[in-house]
PDB file of N, CA and C in Angstrom:
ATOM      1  N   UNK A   1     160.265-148.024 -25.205  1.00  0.00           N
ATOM      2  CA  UNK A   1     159.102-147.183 -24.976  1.00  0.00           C
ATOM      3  C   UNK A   1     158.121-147.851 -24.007  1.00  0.00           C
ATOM      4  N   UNK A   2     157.560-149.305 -24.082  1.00  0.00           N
ATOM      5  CA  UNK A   2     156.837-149.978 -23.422  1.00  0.00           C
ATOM      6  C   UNK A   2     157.295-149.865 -22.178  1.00  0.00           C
ATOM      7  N   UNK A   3     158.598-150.102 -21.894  1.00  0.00           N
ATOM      8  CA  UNK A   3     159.147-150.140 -20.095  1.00  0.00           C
ATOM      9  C   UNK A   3     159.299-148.872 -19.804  1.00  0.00           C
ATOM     10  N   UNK A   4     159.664-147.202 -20.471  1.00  0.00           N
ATOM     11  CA  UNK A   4     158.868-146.466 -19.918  1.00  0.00           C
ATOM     12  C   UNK A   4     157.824-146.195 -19.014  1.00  0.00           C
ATOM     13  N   UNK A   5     156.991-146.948 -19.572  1.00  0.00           N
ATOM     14  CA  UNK A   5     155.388-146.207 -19.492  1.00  0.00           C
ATOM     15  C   UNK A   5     154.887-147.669 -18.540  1.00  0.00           C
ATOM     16  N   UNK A   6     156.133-148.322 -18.406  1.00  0.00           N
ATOM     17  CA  UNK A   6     155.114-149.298 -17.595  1.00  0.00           C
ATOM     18  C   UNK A   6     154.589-149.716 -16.680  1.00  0.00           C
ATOM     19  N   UNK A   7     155.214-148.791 -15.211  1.00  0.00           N
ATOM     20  CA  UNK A   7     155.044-148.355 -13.902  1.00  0.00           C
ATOM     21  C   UNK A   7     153.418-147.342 -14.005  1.00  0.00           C
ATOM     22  N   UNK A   8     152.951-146.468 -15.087  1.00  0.00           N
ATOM     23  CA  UNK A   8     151.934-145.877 -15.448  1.00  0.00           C
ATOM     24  C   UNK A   8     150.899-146.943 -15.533  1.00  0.00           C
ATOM     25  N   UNK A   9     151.350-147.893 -16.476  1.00  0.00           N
ATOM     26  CA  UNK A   9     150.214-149.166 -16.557  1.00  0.00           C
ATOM     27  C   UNK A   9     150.014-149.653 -15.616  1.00  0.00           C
ATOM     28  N   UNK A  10     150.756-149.989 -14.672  1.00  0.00           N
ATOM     29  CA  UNK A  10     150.849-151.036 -13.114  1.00  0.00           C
ATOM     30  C   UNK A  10     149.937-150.589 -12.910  1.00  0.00           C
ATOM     31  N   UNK A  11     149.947-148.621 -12.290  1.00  0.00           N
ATOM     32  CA  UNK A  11     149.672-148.146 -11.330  1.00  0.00           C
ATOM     33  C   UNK A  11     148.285-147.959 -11.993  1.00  0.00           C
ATOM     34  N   UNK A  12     147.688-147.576 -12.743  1.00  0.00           N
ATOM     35  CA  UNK A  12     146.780-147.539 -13.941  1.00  0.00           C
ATOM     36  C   UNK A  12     145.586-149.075 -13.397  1.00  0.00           C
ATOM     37  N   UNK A  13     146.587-150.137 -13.630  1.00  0.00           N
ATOM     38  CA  UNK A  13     145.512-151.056 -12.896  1.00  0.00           C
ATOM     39  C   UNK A  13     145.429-151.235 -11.963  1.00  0.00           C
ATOM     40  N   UNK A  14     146.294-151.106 -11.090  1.00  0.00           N
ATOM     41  CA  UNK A  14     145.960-151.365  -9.312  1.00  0.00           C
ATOM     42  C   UNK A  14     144.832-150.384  -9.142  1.00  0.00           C
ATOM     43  N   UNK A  15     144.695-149.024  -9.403  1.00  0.00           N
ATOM     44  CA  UNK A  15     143.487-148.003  -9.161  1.00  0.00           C
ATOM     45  C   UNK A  15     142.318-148.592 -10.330  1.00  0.00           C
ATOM     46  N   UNK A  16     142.513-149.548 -10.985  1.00  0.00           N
ATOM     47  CA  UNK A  16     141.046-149.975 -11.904  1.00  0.00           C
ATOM     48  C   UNK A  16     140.554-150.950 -10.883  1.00  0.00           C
ATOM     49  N   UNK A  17     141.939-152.260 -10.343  1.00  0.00           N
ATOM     50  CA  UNK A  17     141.282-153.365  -9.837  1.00  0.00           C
ATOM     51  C   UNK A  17     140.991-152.681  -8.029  1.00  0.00           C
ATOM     52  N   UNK A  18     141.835-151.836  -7.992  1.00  0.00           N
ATOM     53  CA  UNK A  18     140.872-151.552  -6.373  1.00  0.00           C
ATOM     54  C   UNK A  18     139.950-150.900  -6.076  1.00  0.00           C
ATOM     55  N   UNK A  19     138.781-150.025  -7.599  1.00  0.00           N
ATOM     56  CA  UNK A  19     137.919-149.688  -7.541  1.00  0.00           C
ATOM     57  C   UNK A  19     136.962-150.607  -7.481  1.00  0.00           C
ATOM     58  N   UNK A  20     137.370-151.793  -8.903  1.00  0.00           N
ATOM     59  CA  UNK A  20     136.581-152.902  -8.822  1.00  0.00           C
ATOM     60  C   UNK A  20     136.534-153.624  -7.457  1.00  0.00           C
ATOM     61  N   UNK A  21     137.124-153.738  -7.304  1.00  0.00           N
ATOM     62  CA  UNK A  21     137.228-154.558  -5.247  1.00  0.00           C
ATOM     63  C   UNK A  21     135.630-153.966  -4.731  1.00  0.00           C
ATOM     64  N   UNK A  22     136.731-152.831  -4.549  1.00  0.00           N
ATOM     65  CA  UNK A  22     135.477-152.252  -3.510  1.00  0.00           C
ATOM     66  C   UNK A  22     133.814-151.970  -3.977  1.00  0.00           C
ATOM     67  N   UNK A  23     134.067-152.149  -5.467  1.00  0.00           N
ATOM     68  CA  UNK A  23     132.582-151.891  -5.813  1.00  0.00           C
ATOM     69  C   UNK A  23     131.886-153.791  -5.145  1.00  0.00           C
ATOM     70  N   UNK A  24     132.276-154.454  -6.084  1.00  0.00           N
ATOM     71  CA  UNK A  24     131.848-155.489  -5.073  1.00  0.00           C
ATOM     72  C   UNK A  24     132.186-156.031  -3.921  1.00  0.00           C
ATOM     73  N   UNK A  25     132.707-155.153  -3.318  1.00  0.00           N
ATOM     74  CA  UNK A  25     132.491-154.990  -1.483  1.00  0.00           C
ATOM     75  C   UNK A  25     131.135-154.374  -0.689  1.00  0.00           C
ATOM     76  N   UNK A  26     131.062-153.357  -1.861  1.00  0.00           N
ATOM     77  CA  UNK A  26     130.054-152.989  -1.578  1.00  0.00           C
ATOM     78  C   UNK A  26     128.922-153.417  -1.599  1.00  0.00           C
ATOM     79  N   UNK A  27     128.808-154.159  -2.928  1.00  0.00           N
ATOM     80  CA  UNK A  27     127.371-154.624  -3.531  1.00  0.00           C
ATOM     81  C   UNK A  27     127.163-156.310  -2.988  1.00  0.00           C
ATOM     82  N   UNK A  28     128.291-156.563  -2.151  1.00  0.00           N
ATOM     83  CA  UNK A  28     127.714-157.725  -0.909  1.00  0.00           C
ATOM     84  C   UNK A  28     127.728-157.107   0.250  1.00  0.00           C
ATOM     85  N   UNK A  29     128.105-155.927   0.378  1.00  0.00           N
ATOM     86  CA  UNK A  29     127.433-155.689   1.886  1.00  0.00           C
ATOM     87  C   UNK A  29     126.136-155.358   1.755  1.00  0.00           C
ATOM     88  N   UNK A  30     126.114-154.701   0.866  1.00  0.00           N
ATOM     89  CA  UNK A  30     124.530-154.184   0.287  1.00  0.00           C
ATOM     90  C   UNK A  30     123.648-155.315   0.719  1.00  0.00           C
ATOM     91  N   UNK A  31     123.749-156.305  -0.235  1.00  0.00           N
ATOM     92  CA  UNK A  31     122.977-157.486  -0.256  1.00  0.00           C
ATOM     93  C   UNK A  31     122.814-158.399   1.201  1.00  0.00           C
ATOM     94  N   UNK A  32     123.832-158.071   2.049  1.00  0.00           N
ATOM     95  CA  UNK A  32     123.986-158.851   2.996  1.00  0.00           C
ATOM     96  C   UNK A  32     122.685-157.896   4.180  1.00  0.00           C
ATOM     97  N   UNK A  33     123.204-156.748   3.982  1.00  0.00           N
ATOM     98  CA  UNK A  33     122.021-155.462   4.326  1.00  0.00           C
ATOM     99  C   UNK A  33     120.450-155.965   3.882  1.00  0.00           C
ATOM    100  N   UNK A  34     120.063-156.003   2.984  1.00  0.00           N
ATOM    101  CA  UNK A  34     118.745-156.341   2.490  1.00  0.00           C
ATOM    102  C   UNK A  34     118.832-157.478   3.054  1.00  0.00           C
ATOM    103  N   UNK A  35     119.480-158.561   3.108  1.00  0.00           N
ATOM    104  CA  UNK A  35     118.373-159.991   3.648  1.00  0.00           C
ATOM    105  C   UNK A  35     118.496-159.644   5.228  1.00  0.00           C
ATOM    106  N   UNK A  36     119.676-158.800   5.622  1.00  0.00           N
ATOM    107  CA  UNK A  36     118.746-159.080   7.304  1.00  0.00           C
ATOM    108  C   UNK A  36     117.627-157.548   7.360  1.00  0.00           C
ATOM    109  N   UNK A  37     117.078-157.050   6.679  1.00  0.00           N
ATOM    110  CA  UNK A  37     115.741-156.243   6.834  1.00  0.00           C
ATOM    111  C   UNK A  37     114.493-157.081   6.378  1.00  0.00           C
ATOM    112  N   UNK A  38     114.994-157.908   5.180  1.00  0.00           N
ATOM    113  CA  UNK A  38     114.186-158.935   4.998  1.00  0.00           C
ATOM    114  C   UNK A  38     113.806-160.505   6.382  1.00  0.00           C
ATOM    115  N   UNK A  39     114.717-160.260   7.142  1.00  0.00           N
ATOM    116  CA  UNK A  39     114.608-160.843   7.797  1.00  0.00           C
ATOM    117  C   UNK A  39     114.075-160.497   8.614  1.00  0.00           C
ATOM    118  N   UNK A  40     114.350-159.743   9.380  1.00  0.00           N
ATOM    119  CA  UNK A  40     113.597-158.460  10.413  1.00  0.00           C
ATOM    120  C   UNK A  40     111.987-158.299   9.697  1.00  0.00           C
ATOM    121  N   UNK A  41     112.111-157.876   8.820  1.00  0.00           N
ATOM    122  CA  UNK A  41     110.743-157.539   8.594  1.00  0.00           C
ATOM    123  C   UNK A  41     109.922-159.094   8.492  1.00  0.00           C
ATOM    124  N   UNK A  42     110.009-159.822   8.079  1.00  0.00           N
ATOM    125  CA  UNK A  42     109.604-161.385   8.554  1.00  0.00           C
ATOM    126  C   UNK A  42     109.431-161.656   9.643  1.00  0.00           C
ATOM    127  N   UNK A  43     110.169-161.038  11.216  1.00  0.00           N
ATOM    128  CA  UNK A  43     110.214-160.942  11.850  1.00  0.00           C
ATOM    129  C   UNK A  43     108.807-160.469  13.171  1.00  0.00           C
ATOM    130  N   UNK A  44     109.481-159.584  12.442  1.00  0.00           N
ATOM    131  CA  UNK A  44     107.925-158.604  12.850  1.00  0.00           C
ATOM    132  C   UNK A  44     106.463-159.120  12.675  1.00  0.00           C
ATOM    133  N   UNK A  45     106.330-159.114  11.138  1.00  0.00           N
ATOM    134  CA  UNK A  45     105.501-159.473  10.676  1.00  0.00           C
ATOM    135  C   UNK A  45     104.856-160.918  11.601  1.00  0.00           C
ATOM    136  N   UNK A  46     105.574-161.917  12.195  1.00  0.00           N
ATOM    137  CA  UNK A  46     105.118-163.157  12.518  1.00  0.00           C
ATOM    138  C   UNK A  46     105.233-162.635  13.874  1.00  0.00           C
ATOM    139  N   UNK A  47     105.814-161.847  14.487  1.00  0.00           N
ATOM    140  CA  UNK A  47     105.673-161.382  15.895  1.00  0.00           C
ATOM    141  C   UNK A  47     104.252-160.657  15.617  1.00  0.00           C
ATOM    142  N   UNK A  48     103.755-160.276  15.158  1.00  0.00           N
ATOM    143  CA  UNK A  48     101.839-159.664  15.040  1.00  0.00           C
ATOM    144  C   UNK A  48     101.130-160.985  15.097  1.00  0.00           C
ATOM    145  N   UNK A  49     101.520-161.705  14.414  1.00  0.00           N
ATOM    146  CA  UNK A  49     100.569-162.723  13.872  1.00  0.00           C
ATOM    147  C   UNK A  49     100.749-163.196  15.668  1.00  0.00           C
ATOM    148  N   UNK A  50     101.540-163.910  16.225  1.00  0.00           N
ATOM    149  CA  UNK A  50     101.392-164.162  17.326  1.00  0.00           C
ATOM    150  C   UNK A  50     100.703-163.573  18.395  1.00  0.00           C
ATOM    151  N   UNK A  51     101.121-161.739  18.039  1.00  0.00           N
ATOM    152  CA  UNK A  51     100.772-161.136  19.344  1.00  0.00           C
ATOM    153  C   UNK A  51      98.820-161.035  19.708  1.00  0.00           C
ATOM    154  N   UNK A  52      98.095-161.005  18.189  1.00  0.00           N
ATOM    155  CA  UNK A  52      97.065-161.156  17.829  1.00  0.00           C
ATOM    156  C   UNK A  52      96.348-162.452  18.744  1.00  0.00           C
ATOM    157  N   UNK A  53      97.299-163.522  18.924  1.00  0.00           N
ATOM    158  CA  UNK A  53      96.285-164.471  19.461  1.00  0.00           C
ATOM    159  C   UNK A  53      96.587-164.902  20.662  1.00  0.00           C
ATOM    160  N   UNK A  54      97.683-163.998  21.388  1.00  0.00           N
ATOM    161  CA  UNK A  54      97.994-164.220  22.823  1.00  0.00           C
ATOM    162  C   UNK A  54      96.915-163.880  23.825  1.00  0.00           C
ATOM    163  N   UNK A  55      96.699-163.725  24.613  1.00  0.00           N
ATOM    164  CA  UNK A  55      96.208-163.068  26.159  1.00  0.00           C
ATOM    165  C   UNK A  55      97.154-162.185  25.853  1.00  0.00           C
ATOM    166  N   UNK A  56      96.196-161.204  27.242  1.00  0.00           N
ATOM    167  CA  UNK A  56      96.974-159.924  27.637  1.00  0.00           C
ATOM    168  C   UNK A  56      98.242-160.645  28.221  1.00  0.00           C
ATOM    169  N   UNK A  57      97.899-160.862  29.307  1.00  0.00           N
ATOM    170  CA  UNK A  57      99.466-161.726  29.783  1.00  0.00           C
ATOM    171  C   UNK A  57     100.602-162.151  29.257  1.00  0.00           C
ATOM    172  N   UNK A  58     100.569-163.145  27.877  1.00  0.00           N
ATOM    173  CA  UNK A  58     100.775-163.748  27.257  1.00  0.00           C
ATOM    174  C   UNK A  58     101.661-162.906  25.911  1.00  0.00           C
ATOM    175  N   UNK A  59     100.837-161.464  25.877  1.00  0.00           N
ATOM    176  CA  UNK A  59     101.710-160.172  25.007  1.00  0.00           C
ATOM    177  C   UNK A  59     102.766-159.803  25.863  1.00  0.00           C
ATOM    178  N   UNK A  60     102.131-159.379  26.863  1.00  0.00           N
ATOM    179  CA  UNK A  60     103.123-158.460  27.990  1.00  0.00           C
ATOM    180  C   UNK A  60     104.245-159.793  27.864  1.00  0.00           C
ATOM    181  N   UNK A  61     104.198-160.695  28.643  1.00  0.00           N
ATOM    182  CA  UNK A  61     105.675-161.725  28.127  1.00  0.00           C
ATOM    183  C   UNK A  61     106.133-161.728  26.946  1.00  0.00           C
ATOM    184  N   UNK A  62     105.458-161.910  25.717  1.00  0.00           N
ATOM    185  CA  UNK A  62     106.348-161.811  24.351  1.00  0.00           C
ATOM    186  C   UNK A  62     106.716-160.709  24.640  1.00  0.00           C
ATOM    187  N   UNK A  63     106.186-159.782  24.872  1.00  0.00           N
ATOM    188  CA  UNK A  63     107.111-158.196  24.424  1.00  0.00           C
ATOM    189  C   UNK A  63     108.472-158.058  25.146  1.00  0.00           C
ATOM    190  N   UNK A  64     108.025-158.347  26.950  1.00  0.00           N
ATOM    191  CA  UNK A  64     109.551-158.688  27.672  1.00  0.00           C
ATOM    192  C   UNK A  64     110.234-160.048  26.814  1.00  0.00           C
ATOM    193  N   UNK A  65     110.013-160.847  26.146  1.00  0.00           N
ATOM    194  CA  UNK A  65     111.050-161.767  25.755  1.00  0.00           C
ATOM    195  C   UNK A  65     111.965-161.646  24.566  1.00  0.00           C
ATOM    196  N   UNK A  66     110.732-160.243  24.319  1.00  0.00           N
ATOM    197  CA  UNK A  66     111.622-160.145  22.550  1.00  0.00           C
ATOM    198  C   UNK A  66     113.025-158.838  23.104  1.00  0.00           C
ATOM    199  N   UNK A  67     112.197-158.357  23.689  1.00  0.00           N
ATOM    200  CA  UNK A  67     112.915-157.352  24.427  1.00  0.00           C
ATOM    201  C   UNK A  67     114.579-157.254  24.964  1.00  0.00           C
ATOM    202  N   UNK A  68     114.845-158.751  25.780  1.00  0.00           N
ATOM    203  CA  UNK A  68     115.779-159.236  25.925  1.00  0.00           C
ATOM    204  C   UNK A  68     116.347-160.352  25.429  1.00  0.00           C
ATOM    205  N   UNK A  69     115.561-161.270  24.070  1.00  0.00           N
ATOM    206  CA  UNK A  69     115.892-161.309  22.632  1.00  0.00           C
ATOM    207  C   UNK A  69     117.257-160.179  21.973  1.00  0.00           C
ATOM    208  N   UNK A  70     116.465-159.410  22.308  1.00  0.00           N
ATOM    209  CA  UNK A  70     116.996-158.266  20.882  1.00  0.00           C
ATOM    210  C   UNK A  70     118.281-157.653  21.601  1.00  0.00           C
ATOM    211  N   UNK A  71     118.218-157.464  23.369  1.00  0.00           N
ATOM    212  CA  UNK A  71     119.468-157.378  23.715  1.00  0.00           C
ATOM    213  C   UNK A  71     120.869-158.425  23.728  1.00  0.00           C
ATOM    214  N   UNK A  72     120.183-159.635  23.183  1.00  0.00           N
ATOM    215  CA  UNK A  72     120.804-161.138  23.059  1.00  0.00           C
ATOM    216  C   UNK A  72     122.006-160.804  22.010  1.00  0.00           C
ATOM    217  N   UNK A  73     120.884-160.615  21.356  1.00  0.00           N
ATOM    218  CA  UNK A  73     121.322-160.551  19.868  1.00  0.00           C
ATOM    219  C   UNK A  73     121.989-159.458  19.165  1.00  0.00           C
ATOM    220  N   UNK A  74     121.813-158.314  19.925  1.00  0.00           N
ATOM    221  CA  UNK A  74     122.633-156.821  19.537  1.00  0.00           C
ATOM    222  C   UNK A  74     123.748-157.361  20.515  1.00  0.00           C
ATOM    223  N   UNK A  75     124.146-158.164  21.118  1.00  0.00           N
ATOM    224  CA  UNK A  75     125.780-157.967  21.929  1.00  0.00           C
ATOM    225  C   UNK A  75     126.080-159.211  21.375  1.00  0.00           C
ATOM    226  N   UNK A  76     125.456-160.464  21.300  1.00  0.00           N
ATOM    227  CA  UNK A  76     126.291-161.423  20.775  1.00  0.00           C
ATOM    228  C   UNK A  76     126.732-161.231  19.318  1.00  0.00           C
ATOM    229  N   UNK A  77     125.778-160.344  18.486  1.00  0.00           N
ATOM    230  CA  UNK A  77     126.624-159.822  16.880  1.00  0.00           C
ATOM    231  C   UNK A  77     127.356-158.928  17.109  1.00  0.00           C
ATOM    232  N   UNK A  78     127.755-158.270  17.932  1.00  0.00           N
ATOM    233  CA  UNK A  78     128.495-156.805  18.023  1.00  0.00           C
ATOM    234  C   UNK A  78     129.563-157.122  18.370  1.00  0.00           C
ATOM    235  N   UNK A  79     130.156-158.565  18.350  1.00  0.00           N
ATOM    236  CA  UNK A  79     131.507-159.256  18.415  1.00  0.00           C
ATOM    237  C   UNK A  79     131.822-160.010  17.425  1.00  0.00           C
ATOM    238  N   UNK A  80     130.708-159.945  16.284  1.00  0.00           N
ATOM    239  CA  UNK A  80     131.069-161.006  15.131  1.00  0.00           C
ATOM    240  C   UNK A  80     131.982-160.081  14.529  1.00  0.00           C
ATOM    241  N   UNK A  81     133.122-161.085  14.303  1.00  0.00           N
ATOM    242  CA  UNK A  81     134.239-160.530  13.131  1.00  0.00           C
ATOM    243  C   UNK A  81     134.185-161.128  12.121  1.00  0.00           C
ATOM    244  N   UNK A  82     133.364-161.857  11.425  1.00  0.00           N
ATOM    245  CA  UNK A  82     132.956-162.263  10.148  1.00  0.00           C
ATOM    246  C   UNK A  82     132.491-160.972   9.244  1.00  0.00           C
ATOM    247  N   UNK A  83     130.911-160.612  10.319  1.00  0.00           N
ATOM    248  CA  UNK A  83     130.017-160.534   9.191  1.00  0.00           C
ATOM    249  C   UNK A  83     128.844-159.959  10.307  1.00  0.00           C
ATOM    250  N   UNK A  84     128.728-158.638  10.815  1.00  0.00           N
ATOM    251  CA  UNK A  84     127.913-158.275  11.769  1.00  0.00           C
ATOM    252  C   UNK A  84     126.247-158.332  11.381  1.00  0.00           C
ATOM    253  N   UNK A  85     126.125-158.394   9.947  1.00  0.00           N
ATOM    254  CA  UNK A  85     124.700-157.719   9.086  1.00  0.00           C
ATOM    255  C   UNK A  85     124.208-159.552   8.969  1.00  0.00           C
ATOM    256  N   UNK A  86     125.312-160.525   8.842  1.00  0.00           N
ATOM    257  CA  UNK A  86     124.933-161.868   8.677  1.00  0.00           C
ATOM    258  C   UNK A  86     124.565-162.560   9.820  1.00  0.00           C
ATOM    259  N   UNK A  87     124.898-161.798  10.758  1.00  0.00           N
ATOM    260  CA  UNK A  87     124.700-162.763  12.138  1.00  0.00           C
ATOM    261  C   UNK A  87     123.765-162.004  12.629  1.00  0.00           C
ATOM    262  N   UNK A  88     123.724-160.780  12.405  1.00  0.00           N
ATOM    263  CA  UNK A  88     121.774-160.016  12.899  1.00  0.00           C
ATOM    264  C   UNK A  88     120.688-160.648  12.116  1.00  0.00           C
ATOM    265  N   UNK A  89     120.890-161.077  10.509  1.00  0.00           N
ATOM    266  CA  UNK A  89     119.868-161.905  10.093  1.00  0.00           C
ATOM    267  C   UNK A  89     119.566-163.190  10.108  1.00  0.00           C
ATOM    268  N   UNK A  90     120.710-163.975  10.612  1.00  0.00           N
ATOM    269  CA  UNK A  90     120.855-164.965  11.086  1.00  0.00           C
ATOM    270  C   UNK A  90     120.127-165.463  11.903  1.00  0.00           C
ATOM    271  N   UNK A  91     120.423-164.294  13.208  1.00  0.00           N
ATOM    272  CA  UNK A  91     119.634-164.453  14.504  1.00  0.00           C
ATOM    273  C   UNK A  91     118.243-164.103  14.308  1.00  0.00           C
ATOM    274  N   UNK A  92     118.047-163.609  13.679  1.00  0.00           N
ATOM    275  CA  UNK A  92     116.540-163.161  12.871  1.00  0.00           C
ATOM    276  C   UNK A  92     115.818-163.818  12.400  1.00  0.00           C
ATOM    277  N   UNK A  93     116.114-164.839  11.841  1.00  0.00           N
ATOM    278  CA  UNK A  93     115.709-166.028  10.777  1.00  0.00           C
ATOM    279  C   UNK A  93     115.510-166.789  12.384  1.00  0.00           C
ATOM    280  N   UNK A  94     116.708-167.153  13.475  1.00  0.00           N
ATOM    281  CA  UNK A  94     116.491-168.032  14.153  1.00  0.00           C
ATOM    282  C   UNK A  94     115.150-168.131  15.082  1.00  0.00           C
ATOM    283  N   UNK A  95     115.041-166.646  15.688  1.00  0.00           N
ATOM    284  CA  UNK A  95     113.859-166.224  16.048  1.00  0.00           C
ATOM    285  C   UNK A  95     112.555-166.289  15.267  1.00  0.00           C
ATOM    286  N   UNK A  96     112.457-166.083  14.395  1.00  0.00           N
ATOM    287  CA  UNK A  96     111.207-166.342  13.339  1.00  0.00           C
ATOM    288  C   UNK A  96     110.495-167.330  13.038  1.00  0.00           C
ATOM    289  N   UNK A  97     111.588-168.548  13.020  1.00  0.00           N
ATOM    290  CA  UNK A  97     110.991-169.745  13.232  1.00  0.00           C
ATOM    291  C   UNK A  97     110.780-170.033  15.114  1.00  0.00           C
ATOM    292  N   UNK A  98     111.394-169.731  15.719  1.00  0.00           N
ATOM    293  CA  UNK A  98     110.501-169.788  16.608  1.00  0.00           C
ATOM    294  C   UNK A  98     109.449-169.416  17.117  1.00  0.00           C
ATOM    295  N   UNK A  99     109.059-168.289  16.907  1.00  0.00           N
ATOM    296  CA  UNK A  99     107.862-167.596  16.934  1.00  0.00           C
ATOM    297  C   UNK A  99     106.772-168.475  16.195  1.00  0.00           C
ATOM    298  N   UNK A 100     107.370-168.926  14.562  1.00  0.00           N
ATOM    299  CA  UNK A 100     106.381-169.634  13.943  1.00  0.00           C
ATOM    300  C   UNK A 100     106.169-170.938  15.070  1.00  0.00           C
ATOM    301  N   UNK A 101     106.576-171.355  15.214  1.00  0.00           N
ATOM    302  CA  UNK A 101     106.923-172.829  16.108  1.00  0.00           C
ATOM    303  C   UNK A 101     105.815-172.661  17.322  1.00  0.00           C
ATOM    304  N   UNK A 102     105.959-171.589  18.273  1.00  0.00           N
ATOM    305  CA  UNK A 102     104.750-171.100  18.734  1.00  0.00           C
ATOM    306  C   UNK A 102     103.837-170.615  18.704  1.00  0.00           C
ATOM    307  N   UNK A 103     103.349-170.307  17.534  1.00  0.00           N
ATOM    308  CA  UNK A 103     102.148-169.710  16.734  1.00  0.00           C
ATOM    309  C   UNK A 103     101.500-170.954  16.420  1.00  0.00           C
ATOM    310  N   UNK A 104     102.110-171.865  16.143  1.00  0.00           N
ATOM    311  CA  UNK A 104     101.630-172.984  15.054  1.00  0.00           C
ATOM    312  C   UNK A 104     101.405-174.217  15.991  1.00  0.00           C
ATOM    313  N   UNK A 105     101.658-173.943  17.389  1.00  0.00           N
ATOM    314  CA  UNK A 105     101.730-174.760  18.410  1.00  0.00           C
ATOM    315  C   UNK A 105      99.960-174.220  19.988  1.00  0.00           C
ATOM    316  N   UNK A 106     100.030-173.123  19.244  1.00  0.00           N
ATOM    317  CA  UNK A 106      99.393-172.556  20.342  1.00  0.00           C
ATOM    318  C   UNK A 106      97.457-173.314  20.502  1.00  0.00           C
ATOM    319  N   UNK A 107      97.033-173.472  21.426  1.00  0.00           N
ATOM    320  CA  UNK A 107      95.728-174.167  21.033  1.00  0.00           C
ATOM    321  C   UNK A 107      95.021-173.546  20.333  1.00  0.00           C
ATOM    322  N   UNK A 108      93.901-174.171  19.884  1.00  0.00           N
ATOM    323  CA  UNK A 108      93.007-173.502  18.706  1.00  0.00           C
ATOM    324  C   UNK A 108      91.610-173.320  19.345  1.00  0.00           C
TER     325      UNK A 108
END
Protein backbone atom coordinates (compact mmCIF):
# COMPACT_ATOMS: atom_id res chain seq x y z
CA UNK A 1 0.00 0.00 0.00
CA UNK A 2 2.84 2.48 1.07
CA UNK A 3 4.70 2.04 -2.50
CA UNK A 4 1.45 2.69 -4.10
CA UNK A 5 0.90 5.96 -2.92
CA UNK A 6 4.43 6.84 -2.91
CA UNK A 7 5.12 8.75 -6.14
CA UNK A 8 1.81 10.94 -4.57
CA UNK A 9 4.05 11.63 -1.49
CA UNK A 10 7.26 12.56 -3.63
CA UNK A 11 5.25 14.69 -5.71
CA UNK A 12 3.20 16.02 -2.61
CA UNK A 13 6.62 17.32 -1.30
CA UNK A 14 8.46 18.62 -4.14
CA UNK A 15 5.16 21.15 -4.56
CA UNK A 16 5.43 21.79 -0.45
CA UNK A 17 9.37 22.29 -0.69
CA UNK A 18 9.14 24.46 -3.95
CA UNK A 19 6.56 26.64 -2.49
CA UNK A 20 8.71 26.92 0.52
CA UNK A 21 11.79 27.92 -1.82
CA UNK A 22 10.20 30.48 -3.34
CA UNK A 23 8.50 31.94 -0.37
CA UNK A 24 11.94 32.63 0.96
CA UNK A 25 13.09 33.83 -2.33
CA UNK A 26 10.91 36.08 -1.99
CA UNK A 27 11.17 37.35 1.48
CA UNK A 28 15.10 38.04 0.65
CA UNK A 29 14.41 39.80 -2.26
CA UNK A 30 11.98 41.70 -0.33
CA UNK A 31 14.49 42.51 2.24
CA UNK A 32 17.22 43.07 -0.14
CA UNK A 33 14.46 45.72 -1.72
CA UNK A 34 14.02 47.62 1.60
CA UNK A 35 17.72 48.19 2.47
CA UNK A 36 18.49 49.69 -0.92
CA UNK A 37 15.33 52.34 -0.39
CA UNK A 38 16.75 52.58 2.92
CA UNK A 39 19.69 53.39 1.39
CA UNK A 40 18.51 55.73 -1.19
CA UNK A 41 16.52 57.43 1.15
CA UNK A 42 19.79 58.08 3.38
CA UNK A 43 20.86 59.16 0.36
CA UNK A 44 18.86 61.84 -0.36
CA UNK A 45 18.38 62.84 2.82
CA UNK A 46 22.41 63.74 3.18
CA UNK A 47 22.31 65.03 -0.45
CA UNK A 48 19.87 68.12 1.25
CA UNK A 49 21.94 68.40 4.07
CA UNK A 50 24.80 69.21 1.64
CA UNK A 51 22.84 70.98 -0.94
CA UNK A 52 21.70 73.49 1.97
CA UNK A 53 25.25 74.67 2.51
CA UNK A 54 26.67 74.81 -0.99
CA UNK A 55 26.79 78.07 -3.23
CA UNK A 56 24.70 78.38 -6.09
CA UNK A 57 27.56 77.08 -8.12
CA UNK A 58 28.50 74.55 -5.90
CA UNK A 59 24.48 72.96 -6.16
CA UNK A 60 24.40 73.30 -9.86
CA UNK A 61 27.75 70.86 -9.74
CA UNK A 62 26.34 68.46 -7.10
CA UNK A 63 23.23 68.14 -9.08
CA UNK A 64 25.38 67.52 -12.51
CA UNK A 65 27.55 65.02 -10.39
CA UNK A 66 24.83 63.13 -8.89
CA UNK A 67 23.30 63.14 -12.16
CA UNK A 68 26.02 61.19 -13.83
CA UNK A 69 26.52 59.34 -10.44
CA UNK A 70 23.21 57.80 -10.93
CA UNK A 71 23.95 57.07 -14.65
CA UNK A 72 27.24 55.27 -13.13
CA UNK A 73 25.45 53.34 -11.17
CA UNK A 74 22.15 52.35 -13.14
CA UNK A 75 24.62 50.65 -15.96
CA UNK A 76 27.31 49.36 -13.80
CA UNK A 77 24.29 47.34 -11.65
CA UNK A 78 22.33 46.51 -14.71
CA UNK A 79 25.12 43.86 -15.36
CA UNK A 80 25.25 42.51 -11.86
CA UNK A 81 24.43 38.83 -12.00
CA UNK A 82 24.55 38.37 -8.35
CA UNK A 83 22.18 40.63 -6.99
CA UNK A 84 20.94 43.89 -8.98
CA UNK A 85 18.86 45.46 -5.66
CA UNK A 86 22.44 44.70 -3.65
CA UNK A 87 24.67 46.49 -5.82
CA UNK A 88 22.11 49.65 -6.24
CA UNK A 89 22.35 49.80 -2.37
CA UNK A 90 25.65 49.15 -2.26
CA UNK A 91 26.46 51.90 -4.55
CA UNK A 92 24.17 53.93 -2.41
CA UNK A 93 25.75 53.41 0.83
CA UNK A 94 29.07 54.17 -1.26
CA UNK A 95 27.87 57.53 -2.28
CA UNK A 96 26.47 58.54 1.09
CA UNK A 97 29.44 58.39 2.75
CA UNK A 98 30.83 60.43 0.40
CA UNK A 99 28.63 63.08 0.42
CA UNK A 100 28.99 62.76 4.30
CA UNK A 101 32.84 63.05 3.77
CA UNK A 102 32.08 66.36 2.01
CA UNK A 103 29.63 67.79 4.16
CA UNK A 104 31.79 67.16 7.12
CA UNK A 105 34.80 68.52 5.25
CA UNK A 106 33.31 71.68 3.90
CA UNK A 107 34.52 75.07 5.77
CA UNK A 108 32.56 76.39 8.54
Amino acid sequence: MMRKNLPGYVFKFLIIWMGLSLTGLTYAQDAKVAEYQTAEAELKNIQKQLMEKLSTKDRENLKKSQRQWNTFRNTDCKYEEVDTFHCLGSRAKERTQHLKDRLENLPH
